[in-house]
Protein backbone atom coordinates (compact mmCIF):
# COMPACT_ATOMS: atom_id res chain seq x y z
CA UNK A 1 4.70 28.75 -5.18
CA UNK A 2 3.05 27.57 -8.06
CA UNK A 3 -0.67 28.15 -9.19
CA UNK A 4 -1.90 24.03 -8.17
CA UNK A 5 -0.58 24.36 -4.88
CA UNK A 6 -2.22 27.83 -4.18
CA UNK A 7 -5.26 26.98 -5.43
CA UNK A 8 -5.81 23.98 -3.10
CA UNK A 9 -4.89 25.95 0.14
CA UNK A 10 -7.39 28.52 -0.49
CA UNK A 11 -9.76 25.61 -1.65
CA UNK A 12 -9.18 23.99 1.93
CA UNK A 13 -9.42 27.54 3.36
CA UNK A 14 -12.77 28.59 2.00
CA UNK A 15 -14.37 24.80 2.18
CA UNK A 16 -13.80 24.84 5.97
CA UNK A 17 -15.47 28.34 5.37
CA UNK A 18 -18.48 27.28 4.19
CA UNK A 19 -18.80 23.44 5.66
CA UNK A 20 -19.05 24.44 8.99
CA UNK A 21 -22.60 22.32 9.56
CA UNK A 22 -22.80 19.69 12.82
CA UNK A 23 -25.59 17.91 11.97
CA UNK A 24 -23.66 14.49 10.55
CA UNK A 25 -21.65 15.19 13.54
CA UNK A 26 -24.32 14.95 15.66
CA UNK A 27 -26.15 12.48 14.24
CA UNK A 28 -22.73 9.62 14.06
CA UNK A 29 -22.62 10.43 17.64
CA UNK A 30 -26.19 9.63 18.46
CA UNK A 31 -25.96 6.34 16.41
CA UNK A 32 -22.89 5.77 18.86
CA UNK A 33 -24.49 6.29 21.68
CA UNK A 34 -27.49 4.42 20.67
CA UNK A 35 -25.93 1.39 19.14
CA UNK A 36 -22.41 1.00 21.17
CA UNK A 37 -20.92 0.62 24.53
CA UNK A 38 -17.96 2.80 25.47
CA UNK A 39 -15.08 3.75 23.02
CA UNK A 40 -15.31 2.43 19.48
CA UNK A 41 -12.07 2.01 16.93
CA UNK A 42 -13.51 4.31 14.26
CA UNK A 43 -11.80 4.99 10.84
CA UNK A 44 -12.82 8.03 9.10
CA UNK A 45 -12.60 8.49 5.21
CA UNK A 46 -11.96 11.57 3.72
CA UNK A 47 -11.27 13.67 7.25
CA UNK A 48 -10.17 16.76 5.97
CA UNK A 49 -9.78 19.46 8.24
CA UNK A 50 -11.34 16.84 11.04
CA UNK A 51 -14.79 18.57 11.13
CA UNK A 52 -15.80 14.80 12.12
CA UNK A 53 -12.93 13.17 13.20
CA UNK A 54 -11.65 15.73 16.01
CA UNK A 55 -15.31 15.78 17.63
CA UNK A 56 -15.34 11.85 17.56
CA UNK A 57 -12.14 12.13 19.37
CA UNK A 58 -13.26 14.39 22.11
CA UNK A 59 -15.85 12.20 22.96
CA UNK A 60 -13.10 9.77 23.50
CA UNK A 61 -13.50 7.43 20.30
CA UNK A 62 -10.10 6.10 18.76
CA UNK A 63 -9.74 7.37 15.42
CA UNK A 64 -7.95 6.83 12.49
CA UNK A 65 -8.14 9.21 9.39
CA UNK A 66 -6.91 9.78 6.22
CA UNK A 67 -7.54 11.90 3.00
CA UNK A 68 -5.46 12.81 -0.48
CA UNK A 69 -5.63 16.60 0.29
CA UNK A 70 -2.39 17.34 2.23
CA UNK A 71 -3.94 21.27 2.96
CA UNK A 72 -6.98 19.63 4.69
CA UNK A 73 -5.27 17.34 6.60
CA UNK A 74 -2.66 20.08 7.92
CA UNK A 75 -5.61 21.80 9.61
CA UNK A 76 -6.34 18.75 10.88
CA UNK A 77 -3.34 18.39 12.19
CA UNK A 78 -3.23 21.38 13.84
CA UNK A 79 -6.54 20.67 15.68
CA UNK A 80 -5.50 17.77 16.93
CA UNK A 81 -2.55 18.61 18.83
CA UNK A 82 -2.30 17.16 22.11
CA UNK A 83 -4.78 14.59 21.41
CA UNK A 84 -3.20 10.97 22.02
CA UNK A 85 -6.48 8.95 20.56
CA UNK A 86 -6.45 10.36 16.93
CA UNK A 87 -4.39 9.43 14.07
CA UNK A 88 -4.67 11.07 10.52
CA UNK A 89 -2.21 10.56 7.67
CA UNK A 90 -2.25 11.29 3.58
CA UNK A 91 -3.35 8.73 1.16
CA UNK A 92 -5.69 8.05 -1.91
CA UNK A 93 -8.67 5.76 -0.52
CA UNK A 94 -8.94 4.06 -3.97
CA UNK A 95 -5.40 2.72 -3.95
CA UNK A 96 -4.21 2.56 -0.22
CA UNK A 97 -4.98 -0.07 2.38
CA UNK A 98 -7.74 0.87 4.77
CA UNK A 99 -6.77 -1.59 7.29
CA UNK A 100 -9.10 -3.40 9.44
CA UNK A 101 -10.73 -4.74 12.73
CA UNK A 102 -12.48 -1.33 12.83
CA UNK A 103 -15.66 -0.65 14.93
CA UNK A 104 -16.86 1.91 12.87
CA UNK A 105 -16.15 3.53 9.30
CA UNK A 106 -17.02 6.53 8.47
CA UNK A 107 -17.93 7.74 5.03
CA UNK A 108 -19.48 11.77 5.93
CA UNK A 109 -20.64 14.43 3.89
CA UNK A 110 -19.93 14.04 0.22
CA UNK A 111 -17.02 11.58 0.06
CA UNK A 112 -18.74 9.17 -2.01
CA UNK A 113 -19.52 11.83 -4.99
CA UNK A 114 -16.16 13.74 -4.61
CA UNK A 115 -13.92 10.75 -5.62
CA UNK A 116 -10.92 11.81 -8.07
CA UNK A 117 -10.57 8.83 -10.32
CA UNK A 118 -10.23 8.38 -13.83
CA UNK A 119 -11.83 4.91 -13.70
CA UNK A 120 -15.23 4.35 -13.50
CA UNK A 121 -16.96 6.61 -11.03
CA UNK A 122 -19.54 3.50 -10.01
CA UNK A 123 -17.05 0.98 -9.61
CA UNK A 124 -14.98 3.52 -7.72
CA UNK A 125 -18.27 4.46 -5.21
CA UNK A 126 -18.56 0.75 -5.22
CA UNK A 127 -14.67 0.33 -4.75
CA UNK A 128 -14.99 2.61 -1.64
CA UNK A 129 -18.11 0.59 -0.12
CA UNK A 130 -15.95 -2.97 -0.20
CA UNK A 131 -13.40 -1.09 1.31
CA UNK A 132 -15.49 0.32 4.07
CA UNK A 133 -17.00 -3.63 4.72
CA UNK A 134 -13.45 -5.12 4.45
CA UNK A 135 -12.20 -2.56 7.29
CA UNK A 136 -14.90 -3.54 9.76
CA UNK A 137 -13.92 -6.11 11.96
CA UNK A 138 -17.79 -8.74 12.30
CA UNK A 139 -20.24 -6.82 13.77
CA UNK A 140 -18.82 -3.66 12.84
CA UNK A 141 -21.26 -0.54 12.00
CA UNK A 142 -20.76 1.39 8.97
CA UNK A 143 -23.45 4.88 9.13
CA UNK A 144 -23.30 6.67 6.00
CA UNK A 145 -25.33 9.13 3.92
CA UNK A 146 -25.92 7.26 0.85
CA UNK A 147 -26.46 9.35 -2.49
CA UNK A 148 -27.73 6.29 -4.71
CA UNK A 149 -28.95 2.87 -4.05
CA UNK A 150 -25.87 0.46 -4.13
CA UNK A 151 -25.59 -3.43 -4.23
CA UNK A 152 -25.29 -3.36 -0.10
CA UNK A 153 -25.20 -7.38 -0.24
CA UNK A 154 -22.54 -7.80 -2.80
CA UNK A 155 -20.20 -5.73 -0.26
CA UNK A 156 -20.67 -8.04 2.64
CA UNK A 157 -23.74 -5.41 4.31
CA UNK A 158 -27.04 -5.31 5.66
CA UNK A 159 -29.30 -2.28 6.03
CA UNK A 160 -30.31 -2.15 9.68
CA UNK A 161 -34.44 -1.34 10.03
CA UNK A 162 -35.25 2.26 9.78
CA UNK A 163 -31.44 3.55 10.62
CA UNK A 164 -28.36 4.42 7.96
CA UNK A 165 -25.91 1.67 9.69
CA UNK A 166 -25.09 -0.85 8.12
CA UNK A 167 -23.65 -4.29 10.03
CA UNK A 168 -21.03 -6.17 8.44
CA UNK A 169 -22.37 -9.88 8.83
CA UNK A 170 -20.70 -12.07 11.10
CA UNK A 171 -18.35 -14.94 9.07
């Protein structure tokens, strides 16, 4: 085994460790319950281990997830067995297709300030918010955590009153 890959197993190890928290989790399924009726098509960002995505799926959400760490996303893989409405696979948000017709994206925790680029890091962040609008399908919601004040419009989003969703306007 060589050093690299060692070092990002125990990396995924001790993260899950020590981001053990619920309180996003709790707080994308209030906005859920709040703002949607029954199961939403959710895509998930950066899943990890699925510290978001598996509890999404419990409550019966369809989820799709994907991040660039293969050692996250084996443990999520392994805590998803069984499940049929969950979905995770390996790629590099900046350069992959998201998709689209999504009910929900989900950028959680620190996604936005852990990007691995080499370009940029505010076109990137920005990069990753035009991504998130072009995956919603109209009327999508998009609740996120935002570190710094972006350019909301220029991505196609409006900031909802008081809340951290953001609508993708209806073309």
């Amino acid at each position: 085994m060589n050093r690299d890959f060692i070092a990002r197993h125990w990396y995924a190890y001790i993260y899950e460790q020590q981001e053990n928290q619920t309180h996003d989790v709790e707080f994308i399924l209030d906005i859920l319950r709040k703002h949607t009726d029954g199961p939403q098509k959710i895509l998930e960002v950066g899943c990890g281990g699925g510290r978001i995505c598996i509890p999404l799926a419990q409550a019966g959400h369809i989820i799709t997830g994907f991040d660039a760490d293969e050692h996250m996303l084996l443990r999520c893989y392994n805590r998803m067995k069984g499940m049929s409405n969950i979905t995770c696979y390996l790629a590099d948000a900046l350069t992959s297709d998201w998709g689209s017709d999504f009910d929900v994206v989900v950028l959680a925790g620190n996604v936005l300030i852990n990007i691995e680029t080499d370009t940029d890091y505010e076109k990137a962040q920005q990069t990753f918010i035009q991504k998130a609008a072009i995956a919603l399908k109209a009327g999508g919601h998009h609740p996120e955590k935002l570190a710094q004040a972006y350019s909301i419009a220029n991505a196609g989003l409006w900031l909802a009153q008081r809340s951290r969703i953001y609508h993708r306007e209806n073309i």
